[in-house]
Structure formats: structure tokens, C-alpha cells
Protein backbone atom coordinates (compact mmCIF):
# COMPACT_ATOMS: atom_id res chain seq x y z
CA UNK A 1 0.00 0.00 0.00
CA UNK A 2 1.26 3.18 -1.19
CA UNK A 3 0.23 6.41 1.00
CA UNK A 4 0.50 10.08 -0.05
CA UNK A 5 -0.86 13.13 1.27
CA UNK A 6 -2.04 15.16 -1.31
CA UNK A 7 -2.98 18.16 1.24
CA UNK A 8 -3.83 18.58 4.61
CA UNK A 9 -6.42 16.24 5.18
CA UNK A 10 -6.28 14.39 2.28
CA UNK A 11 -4.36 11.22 1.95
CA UNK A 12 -4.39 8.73 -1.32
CA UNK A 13 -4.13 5.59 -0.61
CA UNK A 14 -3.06 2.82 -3.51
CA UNK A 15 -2.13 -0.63 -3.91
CA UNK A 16 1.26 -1.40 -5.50
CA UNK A 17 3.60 -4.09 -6.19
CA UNK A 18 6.86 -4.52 -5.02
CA UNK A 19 9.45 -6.06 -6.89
CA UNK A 20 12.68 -6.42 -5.19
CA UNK A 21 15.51 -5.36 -7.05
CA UNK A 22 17.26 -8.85 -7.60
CA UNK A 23 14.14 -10.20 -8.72
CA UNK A 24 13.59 -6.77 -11.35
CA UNK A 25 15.06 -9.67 -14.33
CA UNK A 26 12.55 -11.89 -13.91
CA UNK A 27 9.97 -9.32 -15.16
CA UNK A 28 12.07 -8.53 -18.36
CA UNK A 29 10.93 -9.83 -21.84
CA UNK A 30 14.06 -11.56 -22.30
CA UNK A 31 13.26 -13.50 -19.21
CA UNK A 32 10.00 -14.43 -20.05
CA UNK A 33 10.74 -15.62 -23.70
CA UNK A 34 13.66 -17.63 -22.33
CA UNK A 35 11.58 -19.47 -19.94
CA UNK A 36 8.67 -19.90 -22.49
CA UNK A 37 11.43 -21.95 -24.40
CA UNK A 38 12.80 -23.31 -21.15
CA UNK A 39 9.04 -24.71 -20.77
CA UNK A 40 8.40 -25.41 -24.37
CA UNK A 41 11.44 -27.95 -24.40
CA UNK A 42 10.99 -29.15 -20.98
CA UNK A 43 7.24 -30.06 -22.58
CA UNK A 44 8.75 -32.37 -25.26
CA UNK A 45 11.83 -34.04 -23.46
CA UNK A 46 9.98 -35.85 -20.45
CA UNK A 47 12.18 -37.13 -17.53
CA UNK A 48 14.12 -39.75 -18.61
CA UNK A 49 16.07 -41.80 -15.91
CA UNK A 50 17.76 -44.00 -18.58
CA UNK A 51 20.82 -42.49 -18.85
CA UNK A 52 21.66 -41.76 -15.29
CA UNK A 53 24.84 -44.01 -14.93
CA UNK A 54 26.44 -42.36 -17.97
CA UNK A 55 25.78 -39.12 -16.43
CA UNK A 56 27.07 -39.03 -13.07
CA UNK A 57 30.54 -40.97 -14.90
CA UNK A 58 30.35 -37.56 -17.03
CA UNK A 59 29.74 -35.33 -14.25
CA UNK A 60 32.63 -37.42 -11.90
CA UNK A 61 35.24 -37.44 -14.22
CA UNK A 62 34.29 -33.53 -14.85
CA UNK A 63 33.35 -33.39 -18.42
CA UNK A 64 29.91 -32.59 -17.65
């Protein structure tokens, strides 16, 4: 809630909304299109558990 006084006596009151300032990128368009990709892909590759040896030998021997 955002108060002013616009006189003696008189006071506006509005809502607002707070952002806070490490959170400001989230709101930018480049955010949003890269997470309606993000989404978009994570839509069409499902979880797949199949290769999950291979990938922790990747990740250990720190290629991944």
C-alpha cells in the first residue's frame, strides 16, 4: 500500500507491487521468452532416468 498526502487532510491511498531489485530480471521480456522456451522444451523431453549411470561418470570425471 502506497500512502501520499495530497494536502492537509487528504491522503491517497493505492495498492502497489513490489518487486525487489534482484528479482527486477525476472519481469524482463528476455526472461519471459527464455523461460517460455525453457518450458516449451521441458514439454517435449519428459524425464528420462535412462541415462543416469552415464551421467554421473560424465559429471565425476568432470566433463559434464
Amino acid at each position: 500500500m502506497l500512502v501520499e498526502e495530497q494536502e492537509p487532510g487528504v491522503w491517497l491511498l493505492r495498492t502497489v507491487t513490489v518487486v525487489p531489485d534482484n528479482e527486477r530480471w525476472l519481469h524482463l521480456p528476455q526472461a519471459a521468452s527464455d523461460l517460455e522456451q525453457a518450458l516449451a522444451w521441458a514439454t517435449t523431453n519428459p524425464p528420462d532416468d535412462a541415462n543416469t549411470e552415464q551421467l554421473l561418470k560424465v559429471l565425476a570425471d568432470g566433463r559434464g
